[in-house]
C-alpha atoms as a PDB file:
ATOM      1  CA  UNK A   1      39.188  19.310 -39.804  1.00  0.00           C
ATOM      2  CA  UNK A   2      42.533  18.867 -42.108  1.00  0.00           C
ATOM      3  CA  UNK A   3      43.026  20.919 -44.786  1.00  0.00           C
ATOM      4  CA  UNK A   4      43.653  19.397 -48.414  1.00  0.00           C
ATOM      5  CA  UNK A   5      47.734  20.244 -47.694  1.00  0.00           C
ATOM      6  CA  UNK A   6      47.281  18.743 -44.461  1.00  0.00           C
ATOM      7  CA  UNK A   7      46.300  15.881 -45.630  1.00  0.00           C
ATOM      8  CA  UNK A   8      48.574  14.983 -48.069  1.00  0.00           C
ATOM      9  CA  UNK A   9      51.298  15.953 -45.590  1.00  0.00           C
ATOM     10  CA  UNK A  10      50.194  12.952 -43.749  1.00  0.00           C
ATOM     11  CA  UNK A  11      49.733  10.630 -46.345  1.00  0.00           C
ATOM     12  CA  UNK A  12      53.385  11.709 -47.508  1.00  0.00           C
ATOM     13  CA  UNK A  13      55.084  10.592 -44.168  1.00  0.00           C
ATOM     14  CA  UNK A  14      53.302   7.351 -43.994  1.00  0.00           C
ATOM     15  CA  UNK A  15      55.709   4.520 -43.652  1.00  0.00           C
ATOM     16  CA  UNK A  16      53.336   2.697 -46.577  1.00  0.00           C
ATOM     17  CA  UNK A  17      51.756   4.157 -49.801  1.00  0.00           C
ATOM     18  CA  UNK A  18      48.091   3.697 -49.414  1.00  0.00           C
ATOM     19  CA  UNK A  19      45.819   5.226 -52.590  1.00  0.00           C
ATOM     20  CA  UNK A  20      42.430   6.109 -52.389  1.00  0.00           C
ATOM     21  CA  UNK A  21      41.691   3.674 -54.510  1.00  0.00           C
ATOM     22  CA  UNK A  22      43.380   1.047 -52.198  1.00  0.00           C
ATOM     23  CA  UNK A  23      40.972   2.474 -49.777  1.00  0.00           C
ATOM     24  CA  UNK A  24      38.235   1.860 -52.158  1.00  0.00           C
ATOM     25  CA  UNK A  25      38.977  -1.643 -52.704  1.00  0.00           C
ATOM     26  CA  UNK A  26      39.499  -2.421 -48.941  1.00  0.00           C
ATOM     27  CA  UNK A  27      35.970  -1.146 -47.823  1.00  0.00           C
ATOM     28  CA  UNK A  28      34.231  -2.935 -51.511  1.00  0.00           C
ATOM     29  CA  UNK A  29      35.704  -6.206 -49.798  1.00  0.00           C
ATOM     30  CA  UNK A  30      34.894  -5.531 -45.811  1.00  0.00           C
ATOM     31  CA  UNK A  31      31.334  -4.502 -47.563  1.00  0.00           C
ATOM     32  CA  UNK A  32      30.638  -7.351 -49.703  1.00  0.00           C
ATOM     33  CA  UNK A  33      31.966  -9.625 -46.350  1.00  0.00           C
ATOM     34  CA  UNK A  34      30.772  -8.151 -43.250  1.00  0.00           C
ATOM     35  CA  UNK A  35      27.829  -5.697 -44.434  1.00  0.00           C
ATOM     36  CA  UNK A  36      30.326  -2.999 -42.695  1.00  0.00           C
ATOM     37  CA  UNK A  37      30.162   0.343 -44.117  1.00  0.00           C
ATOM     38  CA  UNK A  38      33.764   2.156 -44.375  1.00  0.00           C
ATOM     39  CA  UNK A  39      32.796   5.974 -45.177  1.00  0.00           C
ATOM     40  CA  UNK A  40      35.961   8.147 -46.361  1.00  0.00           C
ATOM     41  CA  UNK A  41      36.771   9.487 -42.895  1.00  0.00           C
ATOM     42  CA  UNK A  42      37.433   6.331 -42.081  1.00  0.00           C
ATOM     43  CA  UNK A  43      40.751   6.226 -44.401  1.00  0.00           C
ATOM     44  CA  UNK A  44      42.826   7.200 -41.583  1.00  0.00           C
ATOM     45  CA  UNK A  45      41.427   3.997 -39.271  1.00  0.00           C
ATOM     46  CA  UNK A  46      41.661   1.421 -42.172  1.00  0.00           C
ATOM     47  CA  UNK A  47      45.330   2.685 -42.825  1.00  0.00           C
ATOM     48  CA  UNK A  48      46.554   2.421 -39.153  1.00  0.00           C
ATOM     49  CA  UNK A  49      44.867  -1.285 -38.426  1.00  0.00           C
ATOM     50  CA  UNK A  50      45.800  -3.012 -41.756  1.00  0.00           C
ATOM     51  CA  UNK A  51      49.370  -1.349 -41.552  1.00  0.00           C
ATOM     52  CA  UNK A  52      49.922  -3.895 -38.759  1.00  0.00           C
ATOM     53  CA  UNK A  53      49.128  -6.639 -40.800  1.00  0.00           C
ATOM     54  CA  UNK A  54      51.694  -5.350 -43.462  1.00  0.00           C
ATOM     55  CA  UNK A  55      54.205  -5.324 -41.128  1.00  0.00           C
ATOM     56  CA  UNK A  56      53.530  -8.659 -39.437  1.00  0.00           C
ATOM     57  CA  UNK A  57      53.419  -9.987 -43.164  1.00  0.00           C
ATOM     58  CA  UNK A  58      56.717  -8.138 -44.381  1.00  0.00           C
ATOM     59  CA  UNK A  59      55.066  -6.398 -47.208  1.00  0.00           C
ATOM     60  CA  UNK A  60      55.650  -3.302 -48.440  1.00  0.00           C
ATOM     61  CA  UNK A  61      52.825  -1.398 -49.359  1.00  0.00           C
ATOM     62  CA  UNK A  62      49.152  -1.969 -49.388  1.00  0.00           C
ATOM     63  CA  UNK A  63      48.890  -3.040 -52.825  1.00  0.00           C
ATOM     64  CA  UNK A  64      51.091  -6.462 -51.935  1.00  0.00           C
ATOM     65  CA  UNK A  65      48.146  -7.126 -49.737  1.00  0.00           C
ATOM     66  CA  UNK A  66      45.765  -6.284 -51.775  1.00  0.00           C
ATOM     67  CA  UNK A  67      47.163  -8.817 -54.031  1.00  0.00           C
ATOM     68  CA  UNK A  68      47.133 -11.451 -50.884  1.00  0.00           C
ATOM     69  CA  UNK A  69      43.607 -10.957 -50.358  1.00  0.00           C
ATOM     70  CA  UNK A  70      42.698 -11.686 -53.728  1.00  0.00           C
ATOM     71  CA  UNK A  71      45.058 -14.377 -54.727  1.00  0.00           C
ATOM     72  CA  UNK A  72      44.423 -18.031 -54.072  1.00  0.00           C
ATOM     73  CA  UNK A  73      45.800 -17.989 -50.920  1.00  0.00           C
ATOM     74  CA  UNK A  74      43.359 -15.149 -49.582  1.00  0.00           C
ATOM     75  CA  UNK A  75      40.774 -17.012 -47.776  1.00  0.00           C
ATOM     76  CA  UNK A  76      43.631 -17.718 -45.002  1.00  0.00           C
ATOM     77  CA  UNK A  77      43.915 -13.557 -44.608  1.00  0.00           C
ATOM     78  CA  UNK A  78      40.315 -12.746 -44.868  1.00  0.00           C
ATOM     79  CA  UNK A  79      39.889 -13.750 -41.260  1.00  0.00           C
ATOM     80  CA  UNK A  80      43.045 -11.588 -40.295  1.00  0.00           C
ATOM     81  CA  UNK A  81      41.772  -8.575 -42.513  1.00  0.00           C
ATOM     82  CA  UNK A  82      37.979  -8.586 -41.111  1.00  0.00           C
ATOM     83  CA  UNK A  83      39.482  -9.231 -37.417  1.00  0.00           C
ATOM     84  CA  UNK A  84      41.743  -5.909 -37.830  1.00  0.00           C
ATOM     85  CA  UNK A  85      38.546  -3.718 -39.638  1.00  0.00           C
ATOM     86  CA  UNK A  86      36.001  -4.679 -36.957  1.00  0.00           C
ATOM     87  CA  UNK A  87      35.575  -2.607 -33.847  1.00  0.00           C
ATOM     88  CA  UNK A  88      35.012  -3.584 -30.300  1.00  0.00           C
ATOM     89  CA  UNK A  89      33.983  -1.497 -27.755  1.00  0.00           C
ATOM     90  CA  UNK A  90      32.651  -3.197 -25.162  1.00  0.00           C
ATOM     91  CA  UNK A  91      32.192  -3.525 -21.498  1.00  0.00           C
ATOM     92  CA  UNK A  92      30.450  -5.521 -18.153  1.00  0.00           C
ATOM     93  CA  UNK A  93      26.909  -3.979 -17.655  1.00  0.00           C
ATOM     94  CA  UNK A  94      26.834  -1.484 -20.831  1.00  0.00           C
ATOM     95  CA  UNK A  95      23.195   0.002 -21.034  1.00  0.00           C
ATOM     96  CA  UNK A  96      22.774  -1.098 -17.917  1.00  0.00           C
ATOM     97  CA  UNK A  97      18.710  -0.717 -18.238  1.00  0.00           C
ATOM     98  CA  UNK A  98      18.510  -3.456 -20.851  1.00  0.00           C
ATOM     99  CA  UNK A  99      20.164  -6.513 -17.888  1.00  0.00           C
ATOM    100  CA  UNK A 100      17.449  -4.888 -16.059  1.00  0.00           C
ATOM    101  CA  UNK A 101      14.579  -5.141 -18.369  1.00  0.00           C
ATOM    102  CA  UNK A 102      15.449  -8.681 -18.900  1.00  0.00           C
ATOM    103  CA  UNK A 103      15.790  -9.418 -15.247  1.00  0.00           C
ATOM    104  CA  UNK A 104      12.703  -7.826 -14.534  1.00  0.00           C
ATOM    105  CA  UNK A 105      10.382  -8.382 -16.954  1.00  0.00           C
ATOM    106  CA  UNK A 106      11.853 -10.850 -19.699  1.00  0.00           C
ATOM    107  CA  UNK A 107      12.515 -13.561 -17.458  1.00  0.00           C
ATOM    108  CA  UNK A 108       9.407 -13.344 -15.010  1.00  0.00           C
ATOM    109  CA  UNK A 109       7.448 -12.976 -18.544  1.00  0.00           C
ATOM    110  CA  UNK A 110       9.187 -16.517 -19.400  1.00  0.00           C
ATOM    111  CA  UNK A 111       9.199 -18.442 -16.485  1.00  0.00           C
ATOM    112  CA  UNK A 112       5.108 -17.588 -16.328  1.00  0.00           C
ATOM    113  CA  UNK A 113       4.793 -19.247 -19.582  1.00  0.00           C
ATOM    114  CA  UNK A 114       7.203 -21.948 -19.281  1.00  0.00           C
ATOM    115  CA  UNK A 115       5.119 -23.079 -16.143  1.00  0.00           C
ATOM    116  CA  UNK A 116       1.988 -22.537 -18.807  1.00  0.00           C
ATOM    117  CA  UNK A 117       3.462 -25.412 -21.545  1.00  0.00           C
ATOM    118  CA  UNK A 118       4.910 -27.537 -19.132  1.00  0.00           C
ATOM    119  CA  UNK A 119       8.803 -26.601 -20.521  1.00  0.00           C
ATOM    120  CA  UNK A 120      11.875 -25.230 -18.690  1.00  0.00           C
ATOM    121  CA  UNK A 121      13.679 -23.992 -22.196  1.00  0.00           C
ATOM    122  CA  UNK A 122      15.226 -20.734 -22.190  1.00  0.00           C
ATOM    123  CA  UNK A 123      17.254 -18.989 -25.193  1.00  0.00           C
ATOM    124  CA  UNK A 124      19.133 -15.498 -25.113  1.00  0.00           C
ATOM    125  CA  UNK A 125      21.274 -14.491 -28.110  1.00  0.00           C
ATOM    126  CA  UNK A 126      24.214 -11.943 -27.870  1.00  0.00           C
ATOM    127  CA  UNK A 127      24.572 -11.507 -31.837  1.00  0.00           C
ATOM    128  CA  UNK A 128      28.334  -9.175 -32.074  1.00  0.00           C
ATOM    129  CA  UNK A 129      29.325 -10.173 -28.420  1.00  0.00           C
ATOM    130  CA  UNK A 130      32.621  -8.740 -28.902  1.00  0.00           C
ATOM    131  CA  UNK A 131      35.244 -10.076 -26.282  1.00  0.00           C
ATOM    132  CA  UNK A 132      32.189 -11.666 -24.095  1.00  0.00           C
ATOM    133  CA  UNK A 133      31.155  -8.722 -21.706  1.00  0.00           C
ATOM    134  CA  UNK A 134      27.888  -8.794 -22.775  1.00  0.00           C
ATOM    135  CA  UNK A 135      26.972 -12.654 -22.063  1.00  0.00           C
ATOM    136  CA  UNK A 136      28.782 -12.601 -19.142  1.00  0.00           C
ATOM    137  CA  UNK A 137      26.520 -10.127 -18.050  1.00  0.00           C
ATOM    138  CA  UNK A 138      23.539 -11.607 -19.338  1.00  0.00           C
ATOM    139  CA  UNK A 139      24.253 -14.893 -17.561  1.00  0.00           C
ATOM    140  CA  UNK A 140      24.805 -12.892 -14.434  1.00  0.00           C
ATOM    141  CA  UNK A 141      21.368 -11.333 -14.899  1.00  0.00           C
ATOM    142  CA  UNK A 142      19.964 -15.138 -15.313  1.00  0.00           C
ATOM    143  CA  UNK A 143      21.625 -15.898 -12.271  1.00  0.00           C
ATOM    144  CA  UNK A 144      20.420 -13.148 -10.079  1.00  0.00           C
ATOM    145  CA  UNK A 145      16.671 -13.668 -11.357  1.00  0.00           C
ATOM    146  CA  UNK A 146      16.189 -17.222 -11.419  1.00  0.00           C
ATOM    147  CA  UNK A 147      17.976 -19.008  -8.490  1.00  0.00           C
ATOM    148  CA  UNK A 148      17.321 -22.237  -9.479  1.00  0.00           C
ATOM    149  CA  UNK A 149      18.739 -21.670 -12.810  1.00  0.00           C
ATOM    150  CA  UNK A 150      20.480 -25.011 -13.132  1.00  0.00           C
ATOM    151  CA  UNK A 151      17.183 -26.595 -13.281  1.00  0.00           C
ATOM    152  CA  UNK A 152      16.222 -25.079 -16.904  1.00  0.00           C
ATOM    153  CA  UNK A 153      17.583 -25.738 -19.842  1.00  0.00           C
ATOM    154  CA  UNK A 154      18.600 -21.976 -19.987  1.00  0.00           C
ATOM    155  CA  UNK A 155      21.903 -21.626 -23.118  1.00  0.00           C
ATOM    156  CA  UNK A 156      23.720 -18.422 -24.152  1.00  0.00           C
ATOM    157  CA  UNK A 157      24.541 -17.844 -27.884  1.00  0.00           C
ATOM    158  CA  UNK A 158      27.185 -15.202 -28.076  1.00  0.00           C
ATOM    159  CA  UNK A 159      28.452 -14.870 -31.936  1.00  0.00           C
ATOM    160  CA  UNK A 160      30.930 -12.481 -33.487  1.00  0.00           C
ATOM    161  CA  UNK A 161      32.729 -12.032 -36.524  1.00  0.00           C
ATOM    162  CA  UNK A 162      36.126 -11.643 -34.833  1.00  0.00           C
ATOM    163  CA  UNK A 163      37.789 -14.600 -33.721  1.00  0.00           C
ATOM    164  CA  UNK A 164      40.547 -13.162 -31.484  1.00  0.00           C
ATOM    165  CA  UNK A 165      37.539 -11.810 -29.392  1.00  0.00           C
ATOM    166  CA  UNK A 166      35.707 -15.109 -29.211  1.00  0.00           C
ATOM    167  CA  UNK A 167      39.042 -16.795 -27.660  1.00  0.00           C
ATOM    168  CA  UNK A 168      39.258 -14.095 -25.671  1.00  0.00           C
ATOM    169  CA  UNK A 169      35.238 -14.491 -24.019  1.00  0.00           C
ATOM    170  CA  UNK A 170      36.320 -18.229 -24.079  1.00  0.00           C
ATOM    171  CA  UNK A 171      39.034 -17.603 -21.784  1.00  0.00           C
ATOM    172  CA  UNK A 172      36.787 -15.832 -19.695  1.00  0.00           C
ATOM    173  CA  UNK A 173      39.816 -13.521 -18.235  1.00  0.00           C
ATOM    174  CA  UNK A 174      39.502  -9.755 -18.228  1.00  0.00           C
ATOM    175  CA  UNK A 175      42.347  -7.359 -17.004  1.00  0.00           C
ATOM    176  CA  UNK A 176      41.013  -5.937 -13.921  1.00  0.00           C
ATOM    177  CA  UNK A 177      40.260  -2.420 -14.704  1.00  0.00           C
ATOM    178  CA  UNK A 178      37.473  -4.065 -16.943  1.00  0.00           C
ATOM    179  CA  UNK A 179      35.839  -5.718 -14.236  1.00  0.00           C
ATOM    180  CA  UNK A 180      34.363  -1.746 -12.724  1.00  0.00           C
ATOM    181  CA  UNK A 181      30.711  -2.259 -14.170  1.00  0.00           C
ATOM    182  CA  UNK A 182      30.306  -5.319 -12.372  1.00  0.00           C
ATOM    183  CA  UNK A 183      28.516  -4.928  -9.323  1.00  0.00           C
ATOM    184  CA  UNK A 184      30.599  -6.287  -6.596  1.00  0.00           C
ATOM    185  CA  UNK A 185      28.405  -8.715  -5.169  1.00  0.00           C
ATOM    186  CA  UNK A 186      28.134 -10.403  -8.350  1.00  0.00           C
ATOM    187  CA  UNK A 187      31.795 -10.088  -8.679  1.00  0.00           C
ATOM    188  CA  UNK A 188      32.063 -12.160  -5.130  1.00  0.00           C
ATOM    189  CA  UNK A 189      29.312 -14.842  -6.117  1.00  0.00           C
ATOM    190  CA  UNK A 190      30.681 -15.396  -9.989  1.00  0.00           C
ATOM    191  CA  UNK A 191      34.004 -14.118 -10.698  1.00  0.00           C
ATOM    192  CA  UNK A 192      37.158 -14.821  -8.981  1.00  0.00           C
ATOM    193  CA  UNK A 193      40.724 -12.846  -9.291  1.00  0.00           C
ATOM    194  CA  UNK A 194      43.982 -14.068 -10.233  1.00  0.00           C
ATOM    195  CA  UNK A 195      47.295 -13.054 -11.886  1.00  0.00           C
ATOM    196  CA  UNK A 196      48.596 -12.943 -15.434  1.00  0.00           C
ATOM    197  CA  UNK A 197      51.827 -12.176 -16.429  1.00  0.00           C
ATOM    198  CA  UNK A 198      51.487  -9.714 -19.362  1.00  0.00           C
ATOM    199  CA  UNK A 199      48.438  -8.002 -17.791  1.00  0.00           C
ATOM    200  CA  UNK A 200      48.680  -8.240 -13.825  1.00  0.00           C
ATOM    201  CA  UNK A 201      45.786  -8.752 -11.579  1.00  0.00           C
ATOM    202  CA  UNK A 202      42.892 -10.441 -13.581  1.00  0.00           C
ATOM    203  CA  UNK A 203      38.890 -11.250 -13.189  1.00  0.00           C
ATOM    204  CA  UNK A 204      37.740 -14.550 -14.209  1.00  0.00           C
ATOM    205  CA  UNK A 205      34.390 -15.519 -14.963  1.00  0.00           C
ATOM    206  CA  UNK A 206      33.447 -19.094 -13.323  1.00  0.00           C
ATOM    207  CA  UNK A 207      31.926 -22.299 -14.357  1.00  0.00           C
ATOM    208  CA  UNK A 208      28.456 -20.772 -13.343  1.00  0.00           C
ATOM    209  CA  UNK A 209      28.544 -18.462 -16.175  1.00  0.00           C
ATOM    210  CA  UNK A 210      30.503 -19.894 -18.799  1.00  0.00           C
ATOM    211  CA  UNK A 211      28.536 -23.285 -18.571  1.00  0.00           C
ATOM    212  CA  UNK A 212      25.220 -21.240 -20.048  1.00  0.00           C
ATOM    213  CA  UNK A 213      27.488 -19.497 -22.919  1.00  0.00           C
ATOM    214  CA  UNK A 214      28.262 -21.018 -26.291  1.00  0.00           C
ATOM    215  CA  UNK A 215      30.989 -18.938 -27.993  1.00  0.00           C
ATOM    216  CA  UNK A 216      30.558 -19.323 -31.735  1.00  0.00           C
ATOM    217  CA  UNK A 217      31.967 -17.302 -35.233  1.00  0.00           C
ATOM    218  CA  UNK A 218      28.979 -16.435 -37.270  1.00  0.00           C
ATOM    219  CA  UNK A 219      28.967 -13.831 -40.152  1.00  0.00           C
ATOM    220  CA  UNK A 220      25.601 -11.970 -39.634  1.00  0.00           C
ATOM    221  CA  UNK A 221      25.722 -11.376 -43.502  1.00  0.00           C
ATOM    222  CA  UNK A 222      25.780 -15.399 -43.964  1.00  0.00           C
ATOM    223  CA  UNK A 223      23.721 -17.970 -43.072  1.00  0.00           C
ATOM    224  CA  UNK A 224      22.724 -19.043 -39.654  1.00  0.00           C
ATOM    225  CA  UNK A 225      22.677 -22.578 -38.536  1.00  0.00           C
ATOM    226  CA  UNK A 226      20.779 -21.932 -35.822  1.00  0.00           C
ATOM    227  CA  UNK A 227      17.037 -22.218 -35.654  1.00  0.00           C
ATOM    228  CA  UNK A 228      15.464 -20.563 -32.623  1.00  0.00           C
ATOM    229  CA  UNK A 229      13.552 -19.532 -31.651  1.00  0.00           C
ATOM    230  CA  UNK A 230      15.355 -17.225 -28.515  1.00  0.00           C
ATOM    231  CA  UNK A 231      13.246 -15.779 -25.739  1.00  0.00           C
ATOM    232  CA  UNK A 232      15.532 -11.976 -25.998  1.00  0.00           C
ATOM    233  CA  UNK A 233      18.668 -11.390 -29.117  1.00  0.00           C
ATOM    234  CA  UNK A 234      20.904  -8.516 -28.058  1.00  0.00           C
ATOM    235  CA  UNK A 235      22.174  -7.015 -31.141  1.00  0.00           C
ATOM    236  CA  UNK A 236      23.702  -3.836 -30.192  1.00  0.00           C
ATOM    237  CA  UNK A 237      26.154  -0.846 -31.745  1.00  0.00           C
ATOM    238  CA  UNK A 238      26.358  -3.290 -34.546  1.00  0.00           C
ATOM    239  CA  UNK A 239      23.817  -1.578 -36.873  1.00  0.00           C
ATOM    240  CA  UNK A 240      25.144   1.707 -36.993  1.00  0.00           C
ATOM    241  CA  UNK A 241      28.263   0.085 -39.425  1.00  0.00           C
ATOM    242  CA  UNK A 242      25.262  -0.749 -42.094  1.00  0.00           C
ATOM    243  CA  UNK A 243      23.730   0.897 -44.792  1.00  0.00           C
ATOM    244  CA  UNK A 244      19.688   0.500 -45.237  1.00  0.00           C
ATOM    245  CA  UNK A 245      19.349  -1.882 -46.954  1.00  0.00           C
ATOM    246  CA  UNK A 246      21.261  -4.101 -44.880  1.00  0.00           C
ATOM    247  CA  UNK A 247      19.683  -3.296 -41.752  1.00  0.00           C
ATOM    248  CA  UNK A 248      16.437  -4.106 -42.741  1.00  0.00           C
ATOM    249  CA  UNK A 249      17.223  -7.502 -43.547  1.00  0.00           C
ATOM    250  CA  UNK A 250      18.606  -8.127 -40.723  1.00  0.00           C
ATOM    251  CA  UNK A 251      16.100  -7.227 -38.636  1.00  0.00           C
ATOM    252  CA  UNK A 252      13.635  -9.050 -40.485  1.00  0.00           C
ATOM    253  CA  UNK A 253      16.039 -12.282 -39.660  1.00  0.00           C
ATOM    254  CA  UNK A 254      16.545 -11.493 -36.103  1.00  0.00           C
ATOM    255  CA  UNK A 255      12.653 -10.949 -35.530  1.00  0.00           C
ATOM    256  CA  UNK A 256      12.187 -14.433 -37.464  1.00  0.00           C
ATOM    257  CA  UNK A 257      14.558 -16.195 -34.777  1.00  0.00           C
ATOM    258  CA  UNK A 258      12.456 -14.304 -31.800  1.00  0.00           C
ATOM    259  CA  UNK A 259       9.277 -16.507 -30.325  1.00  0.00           C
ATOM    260  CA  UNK A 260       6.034 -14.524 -30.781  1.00  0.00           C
ATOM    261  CA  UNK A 261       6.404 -12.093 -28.272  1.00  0.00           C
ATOM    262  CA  UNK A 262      10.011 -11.991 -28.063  1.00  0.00           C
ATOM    263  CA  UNK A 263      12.693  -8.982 -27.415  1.00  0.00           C
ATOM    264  CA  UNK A 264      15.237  -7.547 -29.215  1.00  0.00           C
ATOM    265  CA  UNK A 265      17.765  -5.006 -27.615  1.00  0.00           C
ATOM    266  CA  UNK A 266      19.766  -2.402 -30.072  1.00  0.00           C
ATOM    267  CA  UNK A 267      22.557   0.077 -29.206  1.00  0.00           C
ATOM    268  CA  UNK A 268      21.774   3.471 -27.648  1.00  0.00           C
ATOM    269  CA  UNK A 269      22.719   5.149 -30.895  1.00  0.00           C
ATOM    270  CA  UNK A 270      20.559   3.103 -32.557  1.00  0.00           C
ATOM    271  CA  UNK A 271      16.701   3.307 -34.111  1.00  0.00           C
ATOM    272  CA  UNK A 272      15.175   0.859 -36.607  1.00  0.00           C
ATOM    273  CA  UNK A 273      12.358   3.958 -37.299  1.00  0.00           C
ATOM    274  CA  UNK A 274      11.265   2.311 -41.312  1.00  0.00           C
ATOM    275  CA  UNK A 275      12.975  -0.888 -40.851  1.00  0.00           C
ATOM    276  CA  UNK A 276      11.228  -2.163 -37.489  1.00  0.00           C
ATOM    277  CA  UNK A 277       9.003  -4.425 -39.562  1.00  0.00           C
ATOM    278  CA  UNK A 278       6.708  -7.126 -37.284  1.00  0.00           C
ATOM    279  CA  UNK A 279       8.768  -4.988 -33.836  1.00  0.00           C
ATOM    280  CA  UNK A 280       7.144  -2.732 -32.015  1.00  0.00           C
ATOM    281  CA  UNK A 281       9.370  -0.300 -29.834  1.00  0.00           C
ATOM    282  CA  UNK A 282       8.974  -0.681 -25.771  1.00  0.00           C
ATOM    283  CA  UNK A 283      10.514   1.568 -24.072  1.00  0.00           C
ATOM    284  CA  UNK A 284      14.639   2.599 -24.670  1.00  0.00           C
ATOM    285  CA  UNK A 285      15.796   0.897 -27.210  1.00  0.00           C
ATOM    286  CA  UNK A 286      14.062  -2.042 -26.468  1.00  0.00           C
ATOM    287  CA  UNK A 287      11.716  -3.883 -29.188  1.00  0.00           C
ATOM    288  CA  UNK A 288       9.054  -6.630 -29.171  1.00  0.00           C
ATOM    289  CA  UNK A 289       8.093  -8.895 -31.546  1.00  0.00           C
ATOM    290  CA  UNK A 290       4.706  -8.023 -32.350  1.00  0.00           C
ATOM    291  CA  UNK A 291       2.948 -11.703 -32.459  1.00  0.00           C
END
């Protein structure tokens, strides 16, 4: 850990002045936005990602943009600012056991009841779906369980906050070295390869799997215009950036939007313990809706 002298070393040879009170008011407005809470060791982080943004702006120091933000012409930046703050870690097949679960026993689960009420409606929701590893993954999943998938009326929400990600899972092109969790005979059946010129050789996801995904910006601290209800919402490593208080509500949301007897996957690092509410844990990580 840095000493006190250490640290103000560092701040002295940054290349922009940056207070902790500038600190202060960046995480107040990343809070108030995105529910995200920016603890003090995460200084360093805010400093390095918004220092592009000075540069790409021509400002010179961080209370210029400060100013930006705030003035009229903030709004335009906001999306910029909250793009640079968010994190996203992502990849094909993460936690693998949750594509299995669903495989295995979501969609059996649903089928058996769709066949009950005479309907052929099925709903996933990736809510934080970064870049689009995760959908792509769940669609895969669909794919592999149910081979007569184009016969339901089976959709993929995948929301974020970010939009550079969400163009990104709309382009549905990965560099290749992302591409390793995918299990090759999936990556034969739904993926094809191909060239780009900034990033060499590339995968990219086909009409199979991007037909069943909806790519949409939503603010889990806002409102949602969707209604539900989904069959299974994967909401995961997005938690661990909120306080309490803010969890709890929005689990409570996301178990509203499940049907009765619905799932909801969290991150690995993650445990609702208090704030479960109508859930009832399952097995790793994995949560059902209680009724």
């Amino acid at each position: 850990m840095a000493t006190l002298k250490e640290k103000k070393a560092l701040e002295t040879d940054r290349e922009f002045h940056f207070t902790d009170a500038d600190f202060h008011k960046l995480s107040k407005m990343v809070y108030e936005r995105t529910g995200i809470v920016l603890k003090d060791h995460k200084k360093n982080m805010v400093y390095g990602r918004i220092s592009r943004r000075l540069r790409q702006l021509d400002l010179d120091q961080f209370k210029d943009y400060l100013s930006l933000l705030e003035g009229q012409g903030g709004a335009a930046e906001i999306v910029n600012f909250v793009n640079a703050i968010t994190t996203n870690l992502t990849n094909f097949y993460r936690e693998a056991h949750h594509f299995e679960h669903l495989g295995k026993t979501v969609v059996p689960e649903a089928i058996e009841a769709m066949r009950e009420q005479g309907t052929r409606r099925f709903r996933v929701w990736s809510a934080g779906c970064s870049s689009g590893q995760e959908p792509y993954t769940i669609a895969m999943t669909l794919w592999e369980h149910i081979p007569a998938l184009a016969q339901y009326d089976a959709r993929i929400l995948a929301t974020d906050l970010d939009t550079n990600c969400l163009d990104r899972g709309r382009s549905g092109i990965y560099p290749m070295k992302q591409a390793d969790g995918i299990p090759s005979d999936c990556l034969k059946k739904y993926c094809q390869t191909g060239n780009d010129p900034e990033e060499g050789t590339v995968v990219m996801m086909g009409d199979k799997l991007k037909k069943l995904i909806a790519f949409k910006q939503l603010n889990l601290m806002g409102k949602w215009p969707m209604k539900g209800p989904f069959d299974a919402i994967f909401c995961r490593n997005v938690m661990i950036y909120f306080d309490n208080e803010t969890k709890a509500e929005l689990v409570r949301r996301l178990s509203a939007l499940l049907k009765p007897r619905g799932w909801l996957y969290i991150g690995h690092s993650e445990s609702l313990l208090s704030n479960a509410g109508d859930l009832e844990l399952q097995g790793r990580t994995v949560y059902r809706r209680k009724n």
